[in-house]
C-alpha atoms as a PDB file:
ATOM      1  CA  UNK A   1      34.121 102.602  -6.664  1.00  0.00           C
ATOM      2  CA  UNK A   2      35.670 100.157  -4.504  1.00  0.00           C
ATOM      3  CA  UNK A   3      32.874  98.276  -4.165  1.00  0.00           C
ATOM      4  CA  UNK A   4      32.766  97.540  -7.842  1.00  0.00           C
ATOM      5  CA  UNK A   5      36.844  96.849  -7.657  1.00  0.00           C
ATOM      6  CA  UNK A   6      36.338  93.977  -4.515  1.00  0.00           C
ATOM      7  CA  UNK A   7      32.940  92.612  -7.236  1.00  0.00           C
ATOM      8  CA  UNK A   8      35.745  92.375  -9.786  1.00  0.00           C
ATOM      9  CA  UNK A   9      38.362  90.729  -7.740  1.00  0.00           C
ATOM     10  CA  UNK A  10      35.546  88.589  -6.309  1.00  0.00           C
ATOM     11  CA  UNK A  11      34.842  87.184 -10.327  1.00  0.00           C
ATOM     12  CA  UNK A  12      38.213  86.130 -11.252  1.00  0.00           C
ATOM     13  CA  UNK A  13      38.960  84.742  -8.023  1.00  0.00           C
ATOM     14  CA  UNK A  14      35.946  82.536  -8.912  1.00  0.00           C
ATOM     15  CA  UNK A  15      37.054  81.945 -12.663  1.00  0.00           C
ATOM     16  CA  UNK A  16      41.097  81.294 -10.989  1.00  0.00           C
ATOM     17  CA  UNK A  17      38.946  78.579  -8.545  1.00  0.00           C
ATOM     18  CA  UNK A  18      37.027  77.029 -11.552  1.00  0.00           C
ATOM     19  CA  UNK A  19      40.016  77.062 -14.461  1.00  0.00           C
ATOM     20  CA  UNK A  20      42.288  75.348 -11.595  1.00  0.00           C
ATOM     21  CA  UNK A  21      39.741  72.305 -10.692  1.00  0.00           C
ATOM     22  CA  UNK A  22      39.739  69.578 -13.181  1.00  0.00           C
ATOM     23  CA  UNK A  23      36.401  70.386 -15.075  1.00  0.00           C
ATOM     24  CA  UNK A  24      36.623  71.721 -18.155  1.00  0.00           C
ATOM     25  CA  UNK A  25      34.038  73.250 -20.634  1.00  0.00           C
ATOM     26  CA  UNK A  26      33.977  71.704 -24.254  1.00  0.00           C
ATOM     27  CA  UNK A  27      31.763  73.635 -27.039  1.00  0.00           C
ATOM     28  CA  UNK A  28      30.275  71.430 -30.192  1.00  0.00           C
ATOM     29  CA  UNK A  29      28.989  68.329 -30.587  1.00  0.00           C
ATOM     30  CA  UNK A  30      28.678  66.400 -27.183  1.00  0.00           C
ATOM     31  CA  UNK A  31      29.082  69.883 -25.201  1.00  0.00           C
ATOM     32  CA  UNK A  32      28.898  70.292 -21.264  1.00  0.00           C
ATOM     33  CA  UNK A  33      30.889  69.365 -18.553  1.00  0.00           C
ATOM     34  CA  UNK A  34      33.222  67.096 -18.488  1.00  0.00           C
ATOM     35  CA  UNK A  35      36.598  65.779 -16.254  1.00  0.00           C
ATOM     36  CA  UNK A  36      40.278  66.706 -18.205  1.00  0.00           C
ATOM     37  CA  UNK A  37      41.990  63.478 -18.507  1.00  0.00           C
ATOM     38  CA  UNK A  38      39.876  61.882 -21.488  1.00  0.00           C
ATOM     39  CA  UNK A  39      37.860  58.326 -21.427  1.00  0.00           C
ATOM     40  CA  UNK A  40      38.140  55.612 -20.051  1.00  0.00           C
ATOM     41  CA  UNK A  41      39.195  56.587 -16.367  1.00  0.00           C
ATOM     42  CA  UNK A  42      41.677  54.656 -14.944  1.00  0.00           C
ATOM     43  CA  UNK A  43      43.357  53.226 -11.840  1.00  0.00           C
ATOM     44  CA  UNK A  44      47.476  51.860 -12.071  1.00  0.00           C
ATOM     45  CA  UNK A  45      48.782  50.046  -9.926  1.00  0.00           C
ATOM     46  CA  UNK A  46      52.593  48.327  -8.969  1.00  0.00           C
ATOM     47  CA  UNK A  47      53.324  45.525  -6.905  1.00  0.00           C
ATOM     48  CA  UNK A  48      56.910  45.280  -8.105  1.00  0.00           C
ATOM     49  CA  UNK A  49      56.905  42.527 -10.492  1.00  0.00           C
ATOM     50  CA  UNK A  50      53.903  43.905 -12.897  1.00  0.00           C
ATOM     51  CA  UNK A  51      51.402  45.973 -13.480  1.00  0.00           C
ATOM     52  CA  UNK A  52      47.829  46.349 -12.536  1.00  0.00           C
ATOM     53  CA  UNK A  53      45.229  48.635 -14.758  1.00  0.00           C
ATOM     54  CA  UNK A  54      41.421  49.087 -14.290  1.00  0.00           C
ATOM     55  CA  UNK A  55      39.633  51.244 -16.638  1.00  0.00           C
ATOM     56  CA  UNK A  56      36.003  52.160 -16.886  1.00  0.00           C
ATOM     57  CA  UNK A  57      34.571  51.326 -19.891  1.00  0.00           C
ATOM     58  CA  UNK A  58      30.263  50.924 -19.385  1.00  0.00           C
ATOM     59  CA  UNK A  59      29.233  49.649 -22.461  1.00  0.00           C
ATOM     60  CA  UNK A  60      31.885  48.696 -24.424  1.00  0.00           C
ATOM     61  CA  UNK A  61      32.079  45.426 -25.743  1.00  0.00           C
ATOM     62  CA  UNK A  62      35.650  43.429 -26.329  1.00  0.00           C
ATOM     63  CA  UNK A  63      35.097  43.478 -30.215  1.00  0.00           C
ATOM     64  CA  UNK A  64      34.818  47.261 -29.893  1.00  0.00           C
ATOM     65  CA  UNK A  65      37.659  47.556 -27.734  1.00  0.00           C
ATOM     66  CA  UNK A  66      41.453  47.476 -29.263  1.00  0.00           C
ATOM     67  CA  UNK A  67      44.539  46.830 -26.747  1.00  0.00           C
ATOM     68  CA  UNK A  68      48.108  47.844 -28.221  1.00  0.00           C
ATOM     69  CA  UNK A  69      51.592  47.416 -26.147  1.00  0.00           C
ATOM     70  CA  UNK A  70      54.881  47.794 -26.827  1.00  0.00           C
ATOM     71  CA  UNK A  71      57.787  47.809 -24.735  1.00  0.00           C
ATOM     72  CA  UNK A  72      56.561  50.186 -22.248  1.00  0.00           C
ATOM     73  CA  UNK A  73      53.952  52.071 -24.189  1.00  0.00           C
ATOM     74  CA  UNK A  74      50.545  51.287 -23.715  1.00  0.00           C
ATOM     75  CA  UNK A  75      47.342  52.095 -25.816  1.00  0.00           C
ATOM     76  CA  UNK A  76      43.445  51.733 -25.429  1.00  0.00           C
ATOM     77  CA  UNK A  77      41.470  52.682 -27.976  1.00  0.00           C
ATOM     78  CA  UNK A  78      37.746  51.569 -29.279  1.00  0.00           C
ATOM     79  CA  UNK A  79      34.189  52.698 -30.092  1.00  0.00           C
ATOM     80  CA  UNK A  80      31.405  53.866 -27.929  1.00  0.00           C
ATOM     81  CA  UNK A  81      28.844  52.644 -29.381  1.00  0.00           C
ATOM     82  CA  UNK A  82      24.749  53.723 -28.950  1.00  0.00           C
ATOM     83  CA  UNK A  83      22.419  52.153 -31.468  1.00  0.00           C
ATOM     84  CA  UNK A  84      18.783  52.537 -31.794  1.00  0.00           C
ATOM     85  CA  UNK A  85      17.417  48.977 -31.240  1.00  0.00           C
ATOM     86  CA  UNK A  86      15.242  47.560 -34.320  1.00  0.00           C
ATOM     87  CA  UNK A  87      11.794  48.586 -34.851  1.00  0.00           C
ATOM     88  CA  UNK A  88      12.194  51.850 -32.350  1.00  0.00           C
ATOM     89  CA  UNK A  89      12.826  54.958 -33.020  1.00  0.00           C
ATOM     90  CA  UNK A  90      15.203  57.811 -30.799  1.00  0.00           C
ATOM     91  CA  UNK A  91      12.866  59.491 -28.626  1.00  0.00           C
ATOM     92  CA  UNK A  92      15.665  60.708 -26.487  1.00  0.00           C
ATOM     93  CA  UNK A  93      19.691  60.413 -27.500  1.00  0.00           C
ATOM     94  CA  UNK A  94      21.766  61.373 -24.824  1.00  0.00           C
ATOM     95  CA  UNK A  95      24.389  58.684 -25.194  1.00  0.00           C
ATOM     96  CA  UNK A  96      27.004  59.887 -28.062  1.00  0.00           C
ATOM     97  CA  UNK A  97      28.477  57.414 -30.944  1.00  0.00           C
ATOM     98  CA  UNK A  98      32.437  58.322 -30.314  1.00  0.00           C
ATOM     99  CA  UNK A  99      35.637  56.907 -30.387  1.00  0.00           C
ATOM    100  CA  UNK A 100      38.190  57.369 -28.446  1.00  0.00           C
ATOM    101  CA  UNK A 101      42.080  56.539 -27.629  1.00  0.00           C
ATOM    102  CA  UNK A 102      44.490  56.870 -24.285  1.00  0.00           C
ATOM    103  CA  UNK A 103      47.952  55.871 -24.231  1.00  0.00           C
ATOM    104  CA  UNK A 104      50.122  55.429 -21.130  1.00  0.00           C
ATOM    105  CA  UNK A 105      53.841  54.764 -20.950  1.00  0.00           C
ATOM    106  CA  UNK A 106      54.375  52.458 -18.041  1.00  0.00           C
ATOM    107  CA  UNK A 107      57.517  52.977 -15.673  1.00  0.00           C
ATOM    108  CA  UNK A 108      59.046  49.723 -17.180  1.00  0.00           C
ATOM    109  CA  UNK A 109      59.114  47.010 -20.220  1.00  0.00           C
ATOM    110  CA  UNK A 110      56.658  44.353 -19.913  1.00  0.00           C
ATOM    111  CA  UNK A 111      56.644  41.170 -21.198  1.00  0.00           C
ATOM    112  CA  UNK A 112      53.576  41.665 -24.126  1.00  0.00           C
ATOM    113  CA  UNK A 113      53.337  37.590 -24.156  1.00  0.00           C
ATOM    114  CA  UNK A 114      52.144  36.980 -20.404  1.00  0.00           C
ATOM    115  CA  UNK A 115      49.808  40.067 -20.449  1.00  0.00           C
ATOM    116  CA  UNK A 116      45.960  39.103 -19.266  1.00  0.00           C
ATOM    117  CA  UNK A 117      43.010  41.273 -20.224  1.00  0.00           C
ATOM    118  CA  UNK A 118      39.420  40.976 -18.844  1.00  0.00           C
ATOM    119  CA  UNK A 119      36.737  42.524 -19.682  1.00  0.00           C
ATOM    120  CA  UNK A 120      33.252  42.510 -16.970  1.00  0.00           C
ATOM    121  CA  UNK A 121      30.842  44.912 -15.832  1.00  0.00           C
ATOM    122  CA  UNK A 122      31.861  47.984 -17.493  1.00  0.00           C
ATOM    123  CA  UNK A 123      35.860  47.461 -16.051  1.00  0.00           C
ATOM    124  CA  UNK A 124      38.462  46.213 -18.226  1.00  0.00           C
ATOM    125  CA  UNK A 125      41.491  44.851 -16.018  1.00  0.00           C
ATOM    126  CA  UNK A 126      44.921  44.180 -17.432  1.00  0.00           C
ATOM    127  CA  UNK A 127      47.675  42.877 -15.189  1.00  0.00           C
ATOM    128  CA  UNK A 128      51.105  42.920 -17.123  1.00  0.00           C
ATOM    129  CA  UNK A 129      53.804  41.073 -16.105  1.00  0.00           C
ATOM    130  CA  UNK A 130      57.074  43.057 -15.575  1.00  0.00           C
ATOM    131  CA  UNK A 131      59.847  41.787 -18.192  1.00  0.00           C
ATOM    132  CA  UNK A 132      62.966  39.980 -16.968  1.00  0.00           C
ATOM    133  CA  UNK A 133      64.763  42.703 -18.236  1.00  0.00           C
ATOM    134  CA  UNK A 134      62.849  45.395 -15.421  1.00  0.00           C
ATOM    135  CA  UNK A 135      63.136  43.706 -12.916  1.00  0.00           C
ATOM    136  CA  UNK A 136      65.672  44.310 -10.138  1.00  0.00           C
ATOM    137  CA  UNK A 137      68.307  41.683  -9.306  1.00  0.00           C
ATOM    138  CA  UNK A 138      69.992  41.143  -6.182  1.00  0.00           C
ATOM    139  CA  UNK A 139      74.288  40.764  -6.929  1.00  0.00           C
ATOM    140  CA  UNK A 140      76.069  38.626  -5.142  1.00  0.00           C
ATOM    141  CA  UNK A 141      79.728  39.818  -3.928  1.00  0.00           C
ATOM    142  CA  UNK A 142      82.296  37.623  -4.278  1.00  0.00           C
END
């Protein structure tokens, strides 16, 4: 009997491990395993007077990609895209036709006019400028 009990404990200490990590089964169309945090992955980064984001995007191209930003809010959205080529036809289709969206809000305002996007090798980088208005200014005593 208590052999059975410690077999028991044993299986949801294993689902506790596995519902705790950051994989995550998804049922339907596209099914298996997959990271919890959605597509593209991404890196931030502050260096005090803007912002710094790299996102993976392999195989995306910048008319399939859409960029949106407003005050602090940030949004990357697109189409992942997998297309037989002419003349062939699928022997294999692992690669899925989705869409997809991610928005962000950023720790301050920037300024949407100075904002540089580049897209190269799968990685779209974005640095964006901090505006005037987020930045911190030293006050002189008089």
């Amino acid at each position: 009997m208590w052999t059975r009990m410690s077999e028991v404990d044993r299986l949801f200490s294993a689902l506790d491990l596995l519902r705790s990590s950051n994989l995550d089964r998804s049922y339907g169309e596209g099914s298996g395993w997959r990271v919890v945090g959605g597509f593209p992955k991404t890196n931030m980064y502050d260096n005090g007077d803007s912002f710094q984001m790299i996102a993976e995007l392999p195989g995306v191209s910048k008319e399939d990609l859409n960029i949106r930003i407003q005050g602090n809010y940030l949004e990357l959205s697109g189409t992942l895209k997998s297309d037989v080529p002419e003349g062939y036809k699928a022997h294999r289709v692992e690669r899925n036709t989705s869409t997809f969206s991610r928005s962000f809000t950023l720790d301050a305002e920037v300024d949407a006019d100075r904002i540089e996007a580049v897209l190269g090798d799968g990685l779209l980088t974005l640095v964006m400028p901090k505006a005037e208005s987020a930045k911190p200014k030293q006050i002189t005593i008089n």
